[in-house]
C-alpha atoms as a PDB file:
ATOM      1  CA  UNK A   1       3.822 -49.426 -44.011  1.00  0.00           C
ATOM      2  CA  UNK A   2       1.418 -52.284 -44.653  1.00  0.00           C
ATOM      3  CA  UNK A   3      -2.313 -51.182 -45.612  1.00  0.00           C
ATOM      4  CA  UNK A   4      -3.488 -53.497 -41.905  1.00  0.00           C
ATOM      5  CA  UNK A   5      -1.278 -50.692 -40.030  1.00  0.00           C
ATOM      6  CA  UNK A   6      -2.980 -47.965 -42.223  1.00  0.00           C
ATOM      7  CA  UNK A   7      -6.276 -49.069 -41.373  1.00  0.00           C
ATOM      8  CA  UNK A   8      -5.899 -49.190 -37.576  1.00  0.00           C
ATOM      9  CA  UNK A   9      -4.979 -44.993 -38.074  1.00  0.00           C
ATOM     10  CA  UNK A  10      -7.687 -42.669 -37.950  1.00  0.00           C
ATOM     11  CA  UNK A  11      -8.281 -39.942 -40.183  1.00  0.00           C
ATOM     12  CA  UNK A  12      -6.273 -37.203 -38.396  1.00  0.00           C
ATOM     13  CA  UNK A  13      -3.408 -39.495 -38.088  1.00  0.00           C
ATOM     14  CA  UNK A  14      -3.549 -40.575 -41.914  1.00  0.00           C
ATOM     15  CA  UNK A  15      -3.618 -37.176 -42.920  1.00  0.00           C
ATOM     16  CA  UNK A  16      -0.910 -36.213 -41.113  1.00  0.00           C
ATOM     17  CA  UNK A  17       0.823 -38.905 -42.251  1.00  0.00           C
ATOM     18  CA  UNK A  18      -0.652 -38.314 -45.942  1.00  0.00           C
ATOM     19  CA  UNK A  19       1.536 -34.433 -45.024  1.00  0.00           C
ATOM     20  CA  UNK A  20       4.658 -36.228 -44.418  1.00  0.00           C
ATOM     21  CA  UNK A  21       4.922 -39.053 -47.079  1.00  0.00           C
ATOM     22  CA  UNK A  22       4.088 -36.523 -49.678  1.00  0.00           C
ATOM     23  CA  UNK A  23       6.832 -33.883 -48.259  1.00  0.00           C
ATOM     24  CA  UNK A  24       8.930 -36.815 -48.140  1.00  0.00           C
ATOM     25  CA  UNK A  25       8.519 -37.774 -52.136  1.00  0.00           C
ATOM     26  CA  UNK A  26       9.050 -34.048 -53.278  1.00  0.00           C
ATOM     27  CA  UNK A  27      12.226 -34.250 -51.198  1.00  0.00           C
ATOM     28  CA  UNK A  28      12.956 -37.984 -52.832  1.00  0.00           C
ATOM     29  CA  UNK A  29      12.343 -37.105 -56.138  1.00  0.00           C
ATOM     30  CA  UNK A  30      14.541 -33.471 -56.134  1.00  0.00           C
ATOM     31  CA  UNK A  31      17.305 -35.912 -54.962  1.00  0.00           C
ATOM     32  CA  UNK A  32      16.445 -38.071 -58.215  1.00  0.00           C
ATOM     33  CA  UNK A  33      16.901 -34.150 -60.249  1.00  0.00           C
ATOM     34  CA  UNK A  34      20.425 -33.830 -58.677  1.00  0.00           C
ATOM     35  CA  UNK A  35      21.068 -37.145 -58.773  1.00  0.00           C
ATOM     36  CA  UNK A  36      21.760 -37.636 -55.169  1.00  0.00           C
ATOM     37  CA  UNK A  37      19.278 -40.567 -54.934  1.00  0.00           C
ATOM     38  CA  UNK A  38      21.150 -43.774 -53.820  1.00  0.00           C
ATOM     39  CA  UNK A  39      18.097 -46.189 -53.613  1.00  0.00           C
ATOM     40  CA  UNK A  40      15.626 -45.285 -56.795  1.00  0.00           C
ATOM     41  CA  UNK A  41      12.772 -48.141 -55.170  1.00  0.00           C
ATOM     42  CA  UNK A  42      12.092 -45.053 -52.799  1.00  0.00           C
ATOM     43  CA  UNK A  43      10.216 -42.839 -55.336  1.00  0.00           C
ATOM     44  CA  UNK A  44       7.767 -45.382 -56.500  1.00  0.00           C
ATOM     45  CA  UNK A  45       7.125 -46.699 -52.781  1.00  0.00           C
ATOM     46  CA  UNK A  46       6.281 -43.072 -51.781  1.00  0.00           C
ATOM     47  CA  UNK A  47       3.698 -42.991 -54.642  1.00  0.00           C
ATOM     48  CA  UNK A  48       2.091 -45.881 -53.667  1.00  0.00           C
ATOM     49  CA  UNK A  49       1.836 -45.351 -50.176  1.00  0.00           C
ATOM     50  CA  UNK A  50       0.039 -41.874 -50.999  1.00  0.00           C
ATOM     51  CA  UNK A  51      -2.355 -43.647 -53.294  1.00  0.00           C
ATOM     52  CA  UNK A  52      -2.973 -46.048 -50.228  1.00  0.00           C
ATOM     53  CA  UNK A  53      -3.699 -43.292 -47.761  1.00  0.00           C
ATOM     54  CA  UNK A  54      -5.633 -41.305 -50.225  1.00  0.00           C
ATOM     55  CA  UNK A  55      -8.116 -44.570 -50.946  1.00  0.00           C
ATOM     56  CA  UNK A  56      -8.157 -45.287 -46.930  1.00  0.00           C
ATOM     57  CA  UNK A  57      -9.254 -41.416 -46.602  1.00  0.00           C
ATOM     58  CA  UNK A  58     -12.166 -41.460 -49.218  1.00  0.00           C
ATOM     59  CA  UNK A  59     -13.521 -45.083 -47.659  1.00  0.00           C
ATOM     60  CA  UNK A  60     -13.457 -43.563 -44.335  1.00  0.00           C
ATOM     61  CA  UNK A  61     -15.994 -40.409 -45.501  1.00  0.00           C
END
């Protein structure tokens, strides 16, 4: 998701998204443990995109 689509959310919608992307890393990165994890670009993506909607959350306050 590019940061102009993140900006456009409000806060109730970017922390409901900030809920899912971070469910969706612990999920990505227990994959990694088992090593189930077919496309490794997924983990770091995830991370960023939480640090995006964490900054987007604090300038919104």
């Amino acid at each position: 998701m590019k940061a102009k689509e993140l900006r456009q959310k409000n806060q109730v919608e970017l922390q409901e998204l900030l809920k899912q992307t971070k469910k969706e890393y612990v999920e990505v990165t227990f994959q990694q443990a088992i090593r189930k994890l077919k496309a490794h670009t997924d983990i770091p993506k995830k991370r960023k995109l939480i640090a995006q909607i964490q900054t987007l959350l604090k300038e919104q306050q």
